[in-house]
C-alpha atoms as a PDB file:
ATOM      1  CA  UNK A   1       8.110   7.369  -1.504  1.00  0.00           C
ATOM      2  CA  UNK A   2       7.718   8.243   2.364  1.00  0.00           C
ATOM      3  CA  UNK A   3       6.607   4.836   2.806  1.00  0.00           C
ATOM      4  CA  UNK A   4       9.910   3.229   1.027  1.00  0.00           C
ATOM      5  CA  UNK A   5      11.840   5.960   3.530  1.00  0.00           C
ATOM      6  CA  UNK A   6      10.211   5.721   6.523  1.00  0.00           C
ATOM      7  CA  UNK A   7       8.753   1.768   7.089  1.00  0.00           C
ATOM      8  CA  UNK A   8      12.274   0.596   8.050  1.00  0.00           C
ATOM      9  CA  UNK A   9      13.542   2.996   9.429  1.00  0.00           C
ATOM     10  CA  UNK A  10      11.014   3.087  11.768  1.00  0.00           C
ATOM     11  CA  UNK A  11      10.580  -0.776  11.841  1.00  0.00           C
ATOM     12  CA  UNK A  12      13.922  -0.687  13.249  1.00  0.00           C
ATOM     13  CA  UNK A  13      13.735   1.901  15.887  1.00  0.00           C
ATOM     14  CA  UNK A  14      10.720   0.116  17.261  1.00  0.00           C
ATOM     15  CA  UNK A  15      12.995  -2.888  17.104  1.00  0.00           C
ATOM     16  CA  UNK A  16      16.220  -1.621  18.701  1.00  0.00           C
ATOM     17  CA  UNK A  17      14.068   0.431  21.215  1.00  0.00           C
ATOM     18  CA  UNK A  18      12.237  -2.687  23.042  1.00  0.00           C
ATOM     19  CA  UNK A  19      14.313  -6.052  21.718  1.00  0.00           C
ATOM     20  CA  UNK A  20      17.686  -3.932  22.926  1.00  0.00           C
ATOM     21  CA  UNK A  21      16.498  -2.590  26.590  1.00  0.00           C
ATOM     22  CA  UNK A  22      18.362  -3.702  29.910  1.00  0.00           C
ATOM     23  CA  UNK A  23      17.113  -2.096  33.116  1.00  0.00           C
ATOM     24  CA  UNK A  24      19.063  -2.419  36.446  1.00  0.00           C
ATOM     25  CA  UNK A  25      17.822  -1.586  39.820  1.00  0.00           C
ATOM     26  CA  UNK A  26      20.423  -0.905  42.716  1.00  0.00           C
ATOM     27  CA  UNK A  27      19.803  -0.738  46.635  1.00  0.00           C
ATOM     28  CA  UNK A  28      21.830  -0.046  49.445  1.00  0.00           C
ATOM     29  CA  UNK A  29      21.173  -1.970  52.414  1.00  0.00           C
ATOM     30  CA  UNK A  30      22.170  -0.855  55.891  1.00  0.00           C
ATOM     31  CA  UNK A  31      21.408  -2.776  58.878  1.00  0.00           C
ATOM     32  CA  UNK A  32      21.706  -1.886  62.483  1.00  0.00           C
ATOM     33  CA  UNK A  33      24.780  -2.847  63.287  1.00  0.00           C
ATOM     34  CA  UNK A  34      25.804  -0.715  60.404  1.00  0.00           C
ATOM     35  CA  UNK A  35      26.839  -3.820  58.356  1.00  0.00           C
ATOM     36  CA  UNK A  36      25.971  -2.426  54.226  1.00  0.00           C
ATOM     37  CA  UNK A  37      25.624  -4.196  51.154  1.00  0.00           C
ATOM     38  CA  UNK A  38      24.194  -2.623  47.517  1.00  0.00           C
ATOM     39  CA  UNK A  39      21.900  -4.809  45.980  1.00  0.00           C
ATOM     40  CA  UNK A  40      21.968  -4.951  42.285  1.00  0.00           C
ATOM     41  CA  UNK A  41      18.928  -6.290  40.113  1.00  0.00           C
ATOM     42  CA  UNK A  42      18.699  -6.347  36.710  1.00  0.00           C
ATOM     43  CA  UNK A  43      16.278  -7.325  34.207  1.00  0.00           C
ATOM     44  CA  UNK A  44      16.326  -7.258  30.477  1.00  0.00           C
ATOM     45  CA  UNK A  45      13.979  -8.107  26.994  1.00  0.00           C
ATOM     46  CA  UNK A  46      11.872 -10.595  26.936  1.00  0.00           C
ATOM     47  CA  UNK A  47      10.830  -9.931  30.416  1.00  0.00           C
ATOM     48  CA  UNK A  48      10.548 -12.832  32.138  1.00  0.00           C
ATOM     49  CA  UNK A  49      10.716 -11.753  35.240  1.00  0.00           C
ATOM     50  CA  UNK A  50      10.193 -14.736  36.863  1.00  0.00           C
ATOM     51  CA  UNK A  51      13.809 -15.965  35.834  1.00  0.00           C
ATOM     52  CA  UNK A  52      15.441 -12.893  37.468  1.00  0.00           C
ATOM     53  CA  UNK A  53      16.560 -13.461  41.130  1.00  0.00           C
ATOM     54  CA  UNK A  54      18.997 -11.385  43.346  1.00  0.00           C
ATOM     55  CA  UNK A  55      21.011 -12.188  46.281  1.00  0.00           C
ATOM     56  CA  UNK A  56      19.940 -10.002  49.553  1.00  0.00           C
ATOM     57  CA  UNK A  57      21.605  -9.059  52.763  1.00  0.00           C
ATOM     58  CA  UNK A  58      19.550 -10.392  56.151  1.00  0.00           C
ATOM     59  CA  UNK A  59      20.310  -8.381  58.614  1.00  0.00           C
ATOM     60  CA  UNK A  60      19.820 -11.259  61.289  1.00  0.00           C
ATOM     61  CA  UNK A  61      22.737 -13.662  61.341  1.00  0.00           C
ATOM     62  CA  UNK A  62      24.813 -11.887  58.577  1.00  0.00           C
ATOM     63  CA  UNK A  63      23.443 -14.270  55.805  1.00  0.00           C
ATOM     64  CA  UNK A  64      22.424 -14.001  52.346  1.00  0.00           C
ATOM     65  CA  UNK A  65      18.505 -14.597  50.728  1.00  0.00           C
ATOM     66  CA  UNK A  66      17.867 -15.574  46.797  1.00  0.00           C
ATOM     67  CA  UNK A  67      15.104 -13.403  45.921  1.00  0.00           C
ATOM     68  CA  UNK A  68      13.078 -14.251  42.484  1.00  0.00           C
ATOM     69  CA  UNK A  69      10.495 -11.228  40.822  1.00  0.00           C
ATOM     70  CA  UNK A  70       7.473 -12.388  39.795  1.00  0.00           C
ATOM     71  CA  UNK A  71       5.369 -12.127  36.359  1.00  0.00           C
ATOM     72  CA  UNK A  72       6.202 -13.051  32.766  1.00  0.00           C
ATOM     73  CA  UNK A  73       5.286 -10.056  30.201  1.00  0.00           C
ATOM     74  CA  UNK A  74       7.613 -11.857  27.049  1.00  0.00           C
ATOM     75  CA  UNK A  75       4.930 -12.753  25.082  1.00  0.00           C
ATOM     76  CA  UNK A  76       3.670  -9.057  24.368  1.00  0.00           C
ATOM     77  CA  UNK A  77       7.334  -8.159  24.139  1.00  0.00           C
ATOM     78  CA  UNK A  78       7.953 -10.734  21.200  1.00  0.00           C
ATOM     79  CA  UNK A  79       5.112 -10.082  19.617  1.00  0.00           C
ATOM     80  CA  UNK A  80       5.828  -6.602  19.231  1.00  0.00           C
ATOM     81  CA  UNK A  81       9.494  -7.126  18.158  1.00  0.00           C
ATOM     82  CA  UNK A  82       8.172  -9.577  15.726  1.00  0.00           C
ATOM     83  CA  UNK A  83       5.952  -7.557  13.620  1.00  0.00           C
ATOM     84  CA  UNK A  84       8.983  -4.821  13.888  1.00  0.00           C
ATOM     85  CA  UNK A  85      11.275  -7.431  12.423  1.00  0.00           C
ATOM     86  CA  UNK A  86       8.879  -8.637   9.759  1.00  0.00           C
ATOM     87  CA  UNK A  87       7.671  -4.952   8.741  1.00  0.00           C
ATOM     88  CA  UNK A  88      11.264  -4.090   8.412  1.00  0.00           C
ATOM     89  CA  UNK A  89      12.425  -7.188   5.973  1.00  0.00           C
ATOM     90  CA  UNK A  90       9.197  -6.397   4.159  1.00  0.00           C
ATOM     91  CA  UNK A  91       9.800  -2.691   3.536  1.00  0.00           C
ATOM     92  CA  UNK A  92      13.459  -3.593   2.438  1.00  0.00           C
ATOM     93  CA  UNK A  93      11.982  -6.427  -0.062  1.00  0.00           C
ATOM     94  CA  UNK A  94       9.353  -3.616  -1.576  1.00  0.00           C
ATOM     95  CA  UNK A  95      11.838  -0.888  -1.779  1.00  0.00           C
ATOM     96  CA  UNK A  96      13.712  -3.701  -4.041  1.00  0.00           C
ATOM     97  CA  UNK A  97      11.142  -4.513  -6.174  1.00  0.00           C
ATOM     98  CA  UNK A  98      10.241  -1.447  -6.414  1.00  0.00           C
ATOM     99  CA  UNK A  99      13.211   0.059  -7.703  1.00  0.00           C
ATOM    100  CA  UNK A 100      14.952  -3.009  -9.685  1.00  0.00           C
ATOM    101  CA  UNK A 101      11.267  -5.269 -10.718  1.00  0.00           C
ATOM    102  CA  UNK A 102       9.355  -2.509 -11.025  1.00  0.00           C
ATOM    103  CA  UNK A 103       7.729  -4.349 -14.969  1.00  0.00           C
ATOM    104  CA  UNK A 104       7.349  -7.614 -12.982  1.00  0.00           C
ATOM    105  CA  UNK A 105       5.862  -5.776 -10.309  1.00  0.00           C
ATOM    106  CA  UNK A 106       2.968  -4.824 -12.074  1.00  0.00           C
ATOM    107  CA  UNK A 107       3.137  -7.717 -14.327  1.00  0.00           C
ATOM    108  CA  UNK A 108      -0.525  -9.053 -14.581  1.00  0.00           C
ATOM    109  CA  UNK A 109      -1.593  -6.762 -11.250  1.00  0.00           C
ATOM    110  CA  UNK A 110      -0.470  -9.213  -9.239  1.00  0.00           C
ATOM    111  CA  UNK A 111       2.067  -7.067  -7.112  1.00  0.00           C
ATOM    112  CA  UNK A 112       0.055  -4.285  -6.571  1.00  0.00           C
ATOM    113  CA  UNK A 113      -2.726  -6.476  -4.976  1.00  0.00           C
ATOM    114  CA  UNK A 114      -0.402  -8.616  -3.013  1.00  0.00           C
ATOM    115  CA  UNK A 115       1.341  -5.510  -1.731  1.00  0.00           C
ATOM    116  CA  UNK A 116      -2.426  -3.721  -1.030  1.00  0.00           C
ATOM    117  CA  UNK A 117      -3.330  -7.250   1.211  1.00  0.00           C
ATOM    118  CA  UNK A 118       0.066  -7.206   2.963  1.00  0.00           C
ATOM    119  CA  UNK A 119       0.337  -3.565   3.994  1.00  0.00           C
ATOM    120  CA  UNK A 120      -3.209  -4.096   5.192  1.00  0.00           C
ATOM    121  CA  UNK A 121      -2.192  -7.016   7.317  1.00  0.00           C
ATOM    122  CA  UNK A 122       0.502  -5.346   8.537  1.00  0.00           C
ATOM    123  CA  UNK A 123      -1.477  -2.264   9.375  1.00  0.00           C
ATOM    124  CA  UNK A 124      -3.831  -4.364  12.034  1.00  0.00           C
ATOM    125  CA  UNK A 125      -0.720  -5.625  13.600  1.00  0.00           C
ATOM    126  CA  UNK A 126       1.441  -2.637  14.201  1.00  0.00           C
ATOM    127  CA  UNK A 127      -2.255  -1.416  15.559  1.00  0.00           C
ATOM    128  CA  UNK A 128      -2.590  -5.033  17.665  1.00  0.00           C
ATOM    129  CA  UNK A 129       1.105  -5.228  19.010  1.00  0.00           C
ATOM    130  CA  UNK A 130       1.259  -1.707  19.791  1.00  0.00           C
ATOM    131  CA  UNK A 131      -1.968  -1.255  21.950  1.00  0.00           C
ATOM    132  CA  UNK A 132      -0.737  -4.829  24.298  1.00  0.00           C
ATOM    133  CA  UNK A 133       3.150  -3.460  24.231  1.00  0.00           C
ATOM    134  CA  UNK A 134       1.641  -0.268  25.930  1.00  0.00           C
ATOM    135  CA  UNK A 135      -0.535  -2.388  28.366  1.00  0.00           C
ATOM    136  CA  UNK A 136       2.477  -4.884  28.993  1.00  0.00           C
ATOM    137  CA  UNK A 137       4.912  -2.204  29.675  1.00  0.00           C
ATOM    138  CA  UNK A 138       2.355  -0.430  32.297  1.00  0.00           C
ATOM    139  CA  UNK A 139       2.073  -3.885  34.310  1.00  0.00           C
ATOM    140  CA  UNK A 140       6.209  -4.270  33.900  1.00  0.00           C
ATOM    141  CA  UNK A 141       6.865  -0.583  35.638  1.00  0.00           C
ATOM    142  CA  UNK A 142       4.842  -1.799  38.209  1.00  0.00           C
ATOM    143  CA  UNK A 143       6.133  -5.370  38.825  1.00  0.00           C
ATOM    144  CA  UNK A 144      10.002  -3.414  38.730  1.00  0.00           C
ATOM    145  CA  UNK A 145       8.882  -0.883  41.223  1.00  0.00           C
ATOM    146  CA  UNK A 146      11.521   0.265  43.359  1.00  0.00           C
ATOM    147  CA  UNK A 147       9.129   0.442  46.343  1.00  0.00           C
ATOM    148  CA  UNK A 148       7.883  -3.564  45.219  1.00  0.00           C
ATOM    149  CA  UNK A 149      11.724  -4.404  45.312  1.00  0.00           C
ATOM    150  CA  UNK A 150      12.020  -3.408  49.172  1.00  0.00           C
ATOM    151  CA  UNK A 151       9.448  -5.089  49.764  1.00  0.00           C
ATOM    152  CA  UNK A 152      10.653  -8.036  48.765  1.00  0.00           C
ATOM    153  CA  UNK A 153      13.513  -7.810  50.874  1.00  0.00           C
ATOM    154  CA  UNK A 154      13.176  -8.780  54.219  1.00  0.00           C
ATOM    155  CA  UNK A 155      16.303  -6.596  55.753  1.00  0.00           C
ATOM    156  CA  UNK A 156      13.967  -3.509  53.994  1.00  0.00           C
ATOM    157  CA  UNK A 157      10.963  -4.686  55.851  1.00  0.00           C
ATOM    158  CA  UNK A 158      12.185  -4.064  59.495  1.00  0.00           C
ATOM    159  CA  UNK A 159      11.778  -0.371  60.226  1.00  0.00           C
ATOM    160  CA  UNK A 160      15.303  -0.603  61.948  1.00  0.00           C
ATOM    161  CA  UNK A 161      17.508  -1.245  58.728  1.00  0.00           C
ATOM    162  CA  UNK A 162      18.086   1.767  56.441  1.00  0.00           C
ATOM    163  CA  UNK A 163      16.967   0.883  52.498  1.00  0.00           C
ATOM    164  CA  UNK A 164      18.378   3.161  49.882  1.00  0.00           C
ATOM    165  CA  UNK A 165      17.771   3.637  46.068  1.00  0.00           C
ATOM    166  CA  UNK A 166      20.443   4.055  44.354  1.00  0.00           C
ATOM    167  CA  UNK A 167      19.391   3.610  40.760  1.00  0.00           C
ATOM    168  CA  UNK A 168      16.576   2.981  39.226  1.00  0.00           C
ATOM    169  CA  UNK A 169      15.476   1.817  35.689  1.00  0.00           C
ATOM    170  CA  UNK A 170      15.058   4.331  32.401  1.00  0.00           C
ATOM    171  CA  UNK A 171      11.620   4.280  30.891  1.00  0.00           C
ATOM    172  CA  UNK A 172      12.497   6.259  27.920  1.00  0.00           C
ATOM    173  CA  UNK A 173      13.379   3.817  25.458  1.00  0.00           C
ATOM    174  CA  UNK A 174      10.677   1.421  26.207  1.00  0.00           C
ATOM    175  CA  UNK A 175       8.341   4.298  26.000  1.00  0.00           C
ATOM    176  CA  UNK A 176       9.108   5.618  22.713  1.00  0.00           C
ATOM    177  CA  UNK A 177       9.271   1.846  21.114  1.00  0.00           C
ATOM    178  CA  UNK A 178       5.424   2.338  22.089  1.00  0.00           C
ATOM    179  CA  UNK A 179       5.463   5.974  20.200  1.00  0.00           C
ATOM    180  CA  UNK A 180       7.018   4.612  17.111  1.00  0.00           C
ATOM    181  CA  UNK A 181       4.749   1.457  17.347  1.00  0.00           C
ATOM    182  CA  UNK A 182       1.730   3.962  16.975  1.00  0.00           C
ATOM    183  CA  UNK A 183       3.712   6.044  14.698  1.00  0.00           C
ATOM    184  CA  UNK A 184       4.446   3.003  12.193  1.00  0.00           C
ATOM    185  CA  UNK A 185       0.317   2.062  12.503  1.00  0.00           C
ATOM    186  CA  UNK A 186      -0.042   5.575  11.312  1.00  0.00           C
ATOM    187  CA  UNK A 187       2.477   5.284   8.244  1.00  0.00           C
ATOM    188  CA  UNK A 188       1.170   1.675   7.056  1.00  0.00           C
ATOM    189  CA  UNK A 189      -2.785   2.279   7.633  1.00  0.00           C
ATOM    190  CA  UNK A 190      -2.387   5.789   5.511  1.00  0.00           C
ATOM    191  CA  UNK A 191      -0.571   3.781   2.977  1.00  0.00           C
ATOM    192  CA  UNK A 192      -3.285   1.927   2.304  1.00  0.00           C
ATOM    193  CA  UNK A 193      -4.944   4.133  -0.041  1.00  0.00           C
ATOM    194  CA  UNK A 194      -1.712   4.537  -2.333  1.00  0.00           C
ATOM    195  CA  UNK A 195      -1.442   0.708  -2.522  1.00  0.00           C
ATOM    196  CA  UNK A 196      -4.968   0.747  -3.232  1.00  0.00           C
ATOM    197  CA  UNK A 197      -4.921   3.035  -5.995  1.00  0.00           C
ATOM    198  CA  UNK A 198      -1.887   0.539  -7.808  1.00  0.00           C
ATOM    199  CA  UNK A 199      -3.733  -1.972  -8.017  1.00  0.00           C
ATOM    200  CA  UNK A 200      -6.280  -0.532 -10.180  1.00  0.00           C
ATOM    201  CA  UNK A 201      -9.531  -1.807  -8.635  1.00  0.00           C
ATOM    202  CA  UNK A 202     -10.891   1.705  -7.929  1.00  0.00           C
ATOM    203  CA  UNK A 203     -10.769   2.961 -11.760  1.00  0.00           C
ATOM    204  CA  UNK A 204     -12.196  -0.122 -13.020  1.00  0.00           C
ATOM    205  CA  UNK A 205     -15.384   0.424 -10.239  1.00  0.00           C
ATOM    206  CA  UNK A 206     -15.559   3.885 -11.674  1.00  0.00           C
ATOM    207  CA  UNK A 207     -15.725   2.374 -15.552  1.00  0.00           C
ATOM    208  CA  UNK A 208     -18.023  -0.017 -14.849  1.00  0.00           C
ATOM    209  CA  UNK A 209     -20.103   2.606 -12.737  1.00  0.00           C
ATOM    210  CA  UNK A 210     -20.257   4.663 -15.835  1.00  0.00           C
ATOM    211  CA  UNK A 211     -20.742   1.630 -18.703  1.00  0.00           C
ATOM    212  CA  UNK A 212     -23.653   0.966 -16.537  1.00  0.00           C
ATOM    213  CA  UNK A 213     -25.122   4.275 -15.974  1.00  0.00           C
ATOM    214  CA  UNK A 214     -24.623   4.922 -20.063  1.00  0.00           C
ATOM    215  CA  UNK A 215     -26.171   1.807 -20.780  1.00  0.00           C
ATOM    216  CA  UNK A 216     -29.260   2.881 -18.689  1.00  0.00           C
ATOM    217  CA  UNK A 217     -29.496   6.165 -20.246  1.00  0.00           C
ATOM    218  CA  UNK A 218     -29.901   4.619 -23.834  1.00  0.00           C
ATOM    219  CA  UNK A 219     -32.214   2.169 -22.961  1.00  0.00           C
ATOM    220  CA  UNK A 220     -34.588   5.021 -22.097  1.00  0.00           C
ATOM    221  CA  UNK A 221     -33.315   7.411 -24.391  1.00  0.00           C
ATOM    222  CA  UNK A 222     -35.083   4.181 -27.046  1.00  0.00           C
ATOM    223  CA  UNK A 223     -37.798   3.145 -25.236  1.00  0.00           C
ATOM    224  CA  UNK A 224     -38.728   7.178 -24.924  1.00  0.00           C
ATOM    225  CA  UNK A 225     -38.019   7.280 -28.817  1.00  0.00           C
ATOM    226  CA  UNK A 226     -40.387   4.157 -29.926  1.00  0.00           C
ATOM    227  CA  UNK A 227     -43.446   5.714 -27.244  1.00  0.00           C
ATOM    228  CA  UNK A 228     -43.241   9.275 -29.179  1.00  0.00           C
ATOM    229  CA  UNK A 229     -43.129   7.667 -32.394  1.00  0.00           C
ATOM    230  CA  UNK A 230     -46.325   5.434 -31.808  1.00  0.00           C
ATOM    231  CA  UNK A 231     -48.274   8.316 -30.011  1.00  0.00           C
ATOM    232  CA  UNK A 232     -47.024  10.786 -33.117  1.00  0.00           C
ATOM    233  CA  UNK A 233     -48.355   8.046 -36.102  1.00  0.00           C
ATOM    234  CA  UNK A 234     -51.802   7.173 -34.353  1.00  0.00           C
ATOM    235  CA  UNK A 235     -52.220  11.515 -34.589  1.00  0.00           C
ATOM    236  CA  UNK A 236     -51.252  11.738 -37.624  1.00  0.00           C
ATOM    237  CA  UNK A 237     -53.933   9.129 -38.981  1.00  0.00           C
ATOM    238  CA  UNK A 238     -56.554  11.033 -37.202  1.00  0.00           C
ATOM    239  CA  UNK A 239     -55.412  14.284 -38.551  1.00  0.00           C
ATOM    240  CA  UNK A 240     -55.502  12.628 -42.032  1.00  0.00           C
ATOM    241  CA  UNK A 241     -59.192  12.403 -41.950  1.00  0.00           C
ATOM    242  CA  UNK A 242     -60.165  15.446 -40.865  1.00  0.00           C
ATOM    243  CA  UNK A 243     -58.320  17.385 -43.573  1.00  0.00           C
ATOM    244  CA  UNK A 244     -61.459  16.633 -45.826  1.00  0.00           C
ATOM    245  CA  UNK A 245     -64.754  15.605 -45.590  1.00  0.00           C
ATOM    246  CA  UNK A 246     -66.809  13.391 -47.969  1.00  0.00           C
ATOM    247  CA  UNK A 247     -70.472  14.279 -49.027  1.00  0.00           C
ATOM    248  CA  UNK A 248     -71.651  10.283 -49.351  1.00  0.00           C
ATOM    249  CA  UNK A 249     -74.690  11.370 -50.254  1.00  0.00           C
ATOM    250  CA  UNK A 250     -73.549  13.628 -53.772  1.00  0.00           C
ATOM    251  CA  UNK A 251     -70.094  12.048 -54.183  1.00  0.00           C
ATOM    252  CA  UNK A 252     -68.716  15.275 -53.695  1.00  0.00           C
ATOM    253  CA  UNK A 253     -65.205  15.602 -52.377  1.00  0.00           C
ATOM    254  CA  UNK A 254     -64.621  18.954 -50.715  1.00  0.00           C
ATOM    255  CA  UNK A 255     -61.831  20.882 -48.432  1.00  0.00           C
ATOM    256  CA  UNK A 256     -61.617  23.541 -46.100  1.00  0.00           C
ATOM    257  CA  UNK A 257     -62.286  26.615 -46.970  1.00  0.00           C
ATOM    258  CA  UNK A 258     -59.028  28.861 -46.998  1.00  0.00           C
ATOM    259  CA  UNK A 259     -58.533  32.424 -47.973  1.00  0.00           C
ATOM    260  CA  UNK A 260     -57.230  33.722 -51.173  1.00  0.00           C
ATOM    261  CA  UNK A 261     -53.733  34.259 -50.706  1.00  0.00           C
ATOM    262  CA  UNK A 262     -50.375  32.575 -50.475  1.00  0.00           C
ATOM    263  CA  UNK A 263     -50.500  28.598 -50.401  1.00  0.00           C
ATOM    264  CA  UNK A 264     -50.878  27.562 -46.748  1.00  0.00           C
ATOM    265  CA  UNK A 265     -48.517  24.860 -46.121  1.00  0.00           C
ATOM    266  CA  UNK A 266     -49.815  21.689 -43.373  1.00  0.00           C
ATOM    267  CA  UNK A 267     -46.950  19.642 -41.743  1.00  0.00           C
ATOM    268  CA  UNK A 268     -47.504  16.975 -39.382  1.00  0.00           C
ATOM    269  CA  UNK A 269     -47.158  18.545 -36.040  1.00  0.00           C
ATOM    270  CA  UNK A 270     -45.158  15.641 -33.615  1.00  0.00           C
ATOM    271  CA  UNK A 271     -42.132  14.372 -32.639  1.00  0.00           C
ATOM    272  CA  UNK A 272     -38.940  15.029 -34.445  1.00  0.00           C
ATOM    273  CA  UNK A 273     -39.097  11.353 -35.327  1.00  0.00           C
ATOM    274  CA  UNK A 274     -41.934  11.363 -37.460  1.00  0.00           C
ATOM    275  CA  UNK A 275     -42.407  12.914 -41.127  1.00  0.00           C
ATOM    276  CA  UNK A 276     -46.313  14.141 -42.251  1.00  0.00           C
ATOM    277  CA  UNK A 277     -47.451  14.406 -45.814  1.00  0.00           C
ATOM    278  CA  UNK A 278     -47.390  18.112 -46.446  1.00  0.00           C
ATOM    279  CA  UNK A 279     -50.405  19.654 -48.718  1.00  0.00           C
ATOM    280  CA  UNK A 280     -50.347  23.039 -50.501  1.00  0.00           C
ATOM    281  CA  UNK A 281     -53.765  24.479 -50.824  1.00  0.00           C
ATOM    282  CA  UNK A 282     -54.333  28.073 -53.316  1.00  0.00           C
ATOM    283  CA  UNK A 283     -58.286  28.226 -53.864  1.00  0.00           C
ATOM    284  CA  UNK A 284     -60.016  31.331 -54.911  1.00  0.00           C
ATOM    285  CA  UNK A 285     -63.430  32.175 -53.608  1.00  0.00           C
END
């Protein structure tokens, strides 16, 4: 349920956070002569700075330079409002099926698997896009420096002009699209298990963990069984003949001698398995 809540919702704040951010630098310019101009520079998702130029005051002659940044950090940028994008149009299609399919969701297994292999997927990119975002956005606060922009700027570079910053850009929403990157990782990877446990795999491992440790048992209990019952019928053919003795030489059959009393009963002595002939014996002396 926190998953069907939270995904999009934070899918979209990654989104709105990074894919909506405009930055603007602003300088003041004062030459010598006390001629001024402000100097506005603004920049703006994807990030291509490159493509961003500015018009500067030069102090010397009263003219105007075109000024163009320098680096390209889009493609970490997309890539990160991609996966936001896709996550979010994927939670909203679960929370759907979820709610309105949920028999031909788990029709056959297939849905819980497929849904087990996507959030998985989508785990290792939240974790992918995140991790360059943050690296991206650490080379983009440098590149947008206000003390890099100055430099750029050849009226800044003479120690006899006055430079002035008069606004520079907000970090805060770029840095939290990185938090909630992180934060959705967190939310999809610890999903895993749930979707895991839909599809069913880990109770059938557990069945056929026990079918095969029950079959094992019963092979031994029965091959325990058969030993006792061979070792308990080659005793009891040995105790069989030395329950009388034989005088060959008379012909006379005689037993043990017992005392008078009540009949002594001999049972086979062996494993529960096996059954001995039992013999009552009541002799006077």
């Amino acid at each position: 349920m926190c998953m069907v809540i939270f995904a999009p919702l934070f899918a979209v704040f990654a989104f709105a956070l990074c894919g909506g951010y405009s930055g603007q630098i602003t300088v003041k310019v004062e030459c010598l002569d006390k001629t001024q101009s402000n100097i506005s520079i603004r920049f703006a998702y994807p990030f291509r700075l490159q493509q961003v130029h500015f018009n500067a005051l030069v102090c010397e002659g009263k003219r105007h330079e075109t000024i163009f940044l320098e680096g390209d950090y889009s493609s970490s940028a997309q890539f990160f409002v991609t996966v936001s994008v896709l996550a979010f149009l994927y939670s909203l299609l679960a929370t759907v099926v979820y709610i309105f399919y949920q028999n031909k969701y788990r029709e056959k297994n297939r849905g819980p698997v497929v849904d087990c292999l996507v959030t998985v997927v989508f785990s290792g990119l939240w974790l992918v896009s995140s991790v360059a975002w943050a690296k991206t956005l650490s080379g983009l606060k440098t590149a947008t420096d206000v003390g890099q922009m100055q430099l750029l700027m050849s009226a800044c570079r003479d120690p006899e002009n006055l430079c002035e910053t008069l606004e520079e850009p907000a970090w805060t929403n770029l840095n939290m699209s990185v938090a909630f990157g992180f934060l959705n990782f967190s939310l999809w990877a610890g999903n895993i298990w749930f979707a895991y446990k839909e599809t069913g795999l880990h109770n059938s491992g557990q069945r056929h963990l026990s079918r095969t440790l029950s079959e094992k048992r019963s092979s031994s209990f029965r091959q325990y069984s058969q030993t006792s019952f061979d070792q308990s019928g080659t005793g009891f053919g040995q105790r069989l003949y030395s329950q009388a003795s034989f005088d060959l030489s008379s012909g006379n059959f005689s037993l043990p001698q017992t005392t008078l009393g009540q009949p002594i009963l001999y049972r086979q002595m062996g494993s529960p398995t096996s059954r001995g002939p039992l013999i009552f014996i009541n002799e006077s002396q």
